[in-house]
C-alpha atoms as a PDB file:
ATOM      1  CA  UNK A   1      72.072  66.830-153.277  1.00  0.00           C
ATOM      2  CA  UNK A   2      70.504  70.500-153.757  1.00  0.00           C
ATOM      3  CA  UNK A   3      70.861  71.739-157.338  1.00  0.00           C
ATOM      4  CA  UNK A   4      72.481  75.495-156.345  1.00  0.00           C
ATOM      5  CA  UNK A   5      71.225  78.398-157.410  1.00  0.00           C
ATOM      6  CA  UNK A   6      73.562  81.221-159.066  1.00  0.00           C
ATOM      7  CA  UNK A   7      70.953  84.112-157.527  1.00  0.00           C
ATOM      8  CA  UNK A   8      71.504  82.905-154.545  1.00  0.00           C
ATOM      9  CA  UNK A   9      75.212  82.679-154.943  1.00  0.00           C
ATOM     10  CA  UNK A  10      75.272  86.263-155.817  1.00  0.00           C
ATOM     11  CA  UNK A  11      73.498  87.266-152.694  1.00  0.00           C
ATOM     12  CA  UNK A  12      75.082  85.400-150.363  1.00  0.00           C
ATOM     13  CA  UNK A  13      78.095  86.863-151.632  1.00  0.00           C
ATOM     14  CA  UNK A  14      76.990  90.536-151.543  1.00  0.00           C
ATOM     15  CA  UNK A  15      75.864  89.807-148.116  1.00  0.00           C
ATOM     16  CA  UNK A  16      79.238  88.573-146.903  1.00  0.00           C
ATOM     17  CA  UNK A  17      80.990  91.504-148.343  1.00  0.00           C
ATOM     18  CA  UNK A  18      78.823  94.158-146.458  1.00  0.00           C
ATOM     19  CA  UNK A  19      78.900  92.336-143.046  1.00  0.00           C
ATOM     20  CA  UNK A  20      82.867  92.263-143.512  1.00  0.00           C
ATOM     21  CA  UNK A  21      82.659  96.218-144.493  1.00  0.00           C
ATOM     22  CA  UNK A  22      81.197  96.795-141.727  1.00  0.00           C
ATOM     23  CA  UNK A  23      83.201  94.726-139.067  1.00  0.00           C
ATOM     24  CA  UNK A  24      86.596  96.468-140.478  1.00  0.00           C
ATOM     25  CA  UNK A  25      84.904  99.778-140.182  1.00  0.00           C
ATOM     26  CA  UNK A  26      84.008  98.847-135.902  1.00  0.00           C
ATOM     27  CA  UNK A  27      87.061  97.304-135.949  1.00  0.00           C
ATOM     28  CA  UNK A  28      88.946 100.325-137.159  1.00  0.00           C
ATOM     29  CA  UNK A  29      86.974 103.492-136.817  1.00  0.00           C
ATOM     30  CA  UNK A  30      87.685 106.091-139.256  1.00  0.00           C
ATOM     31  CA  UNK A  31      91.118 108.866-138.166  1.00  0.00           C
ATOM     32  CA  UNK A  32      90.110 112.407-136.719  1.00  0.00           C
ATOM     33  CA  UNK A  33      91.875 114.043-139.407  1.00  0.00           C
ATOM     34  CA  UNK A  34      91.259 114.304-142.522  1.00  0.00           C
ATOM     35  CA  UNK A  35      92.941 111.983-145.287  1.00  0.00           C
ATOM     36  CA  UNK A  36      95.073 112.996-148.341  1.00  0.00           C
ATOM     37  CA  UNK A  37      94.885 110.794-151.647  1.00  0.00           C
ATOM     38  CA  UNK A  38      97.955 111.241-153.716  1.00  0.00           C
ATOM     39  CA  UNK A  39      98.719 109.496-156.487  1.00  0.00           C
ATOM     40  CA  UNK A  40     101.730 106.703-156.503  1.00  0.00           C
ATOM     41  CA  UNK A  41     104.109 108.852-158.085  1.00  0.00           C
ATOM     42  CA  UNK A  42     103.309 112.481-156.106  1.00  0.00           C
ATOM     43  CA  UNK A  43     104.476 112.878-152.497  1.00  0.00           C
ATOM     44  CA  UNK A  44     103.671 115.512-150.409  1.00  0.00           C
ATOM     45  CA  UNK A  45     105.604 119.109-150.734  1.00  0.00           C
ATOM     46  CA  UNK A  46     107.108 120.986-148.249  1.00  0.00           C
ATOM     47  CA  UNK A  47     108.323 123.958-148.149  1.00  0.00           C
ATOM     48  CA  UNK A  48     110.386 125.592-146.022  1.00  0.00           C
ATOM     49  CA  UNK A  49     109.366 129.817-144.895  1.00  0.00           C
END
């Protein structure tokens, strides 16, 4: 049995995470518009003219 190695661990790891970055981001491409970050509590305002 191979003794494992935490370096390697970590890497495989790291590796894992960018591959599955990057098959969300083919999977779903990123919206023609731009997006708004609002906090939990705001909501958008709008007003009436």
């Amino acid at each position: 049995m191979r003794d494992r190695d935490a370096a390697l661990d970590s890497a495989i790891t790291e590796v894992a995470a960018i591959l599955g970055d990057a098959l969300v981001r083919l999977i779903f491409p990123s919206p023609a518009g731009p997006q708004v970050d609002l906090l939990e509590t705001e909501s958008p305002h709008v007003t009436a003219g």
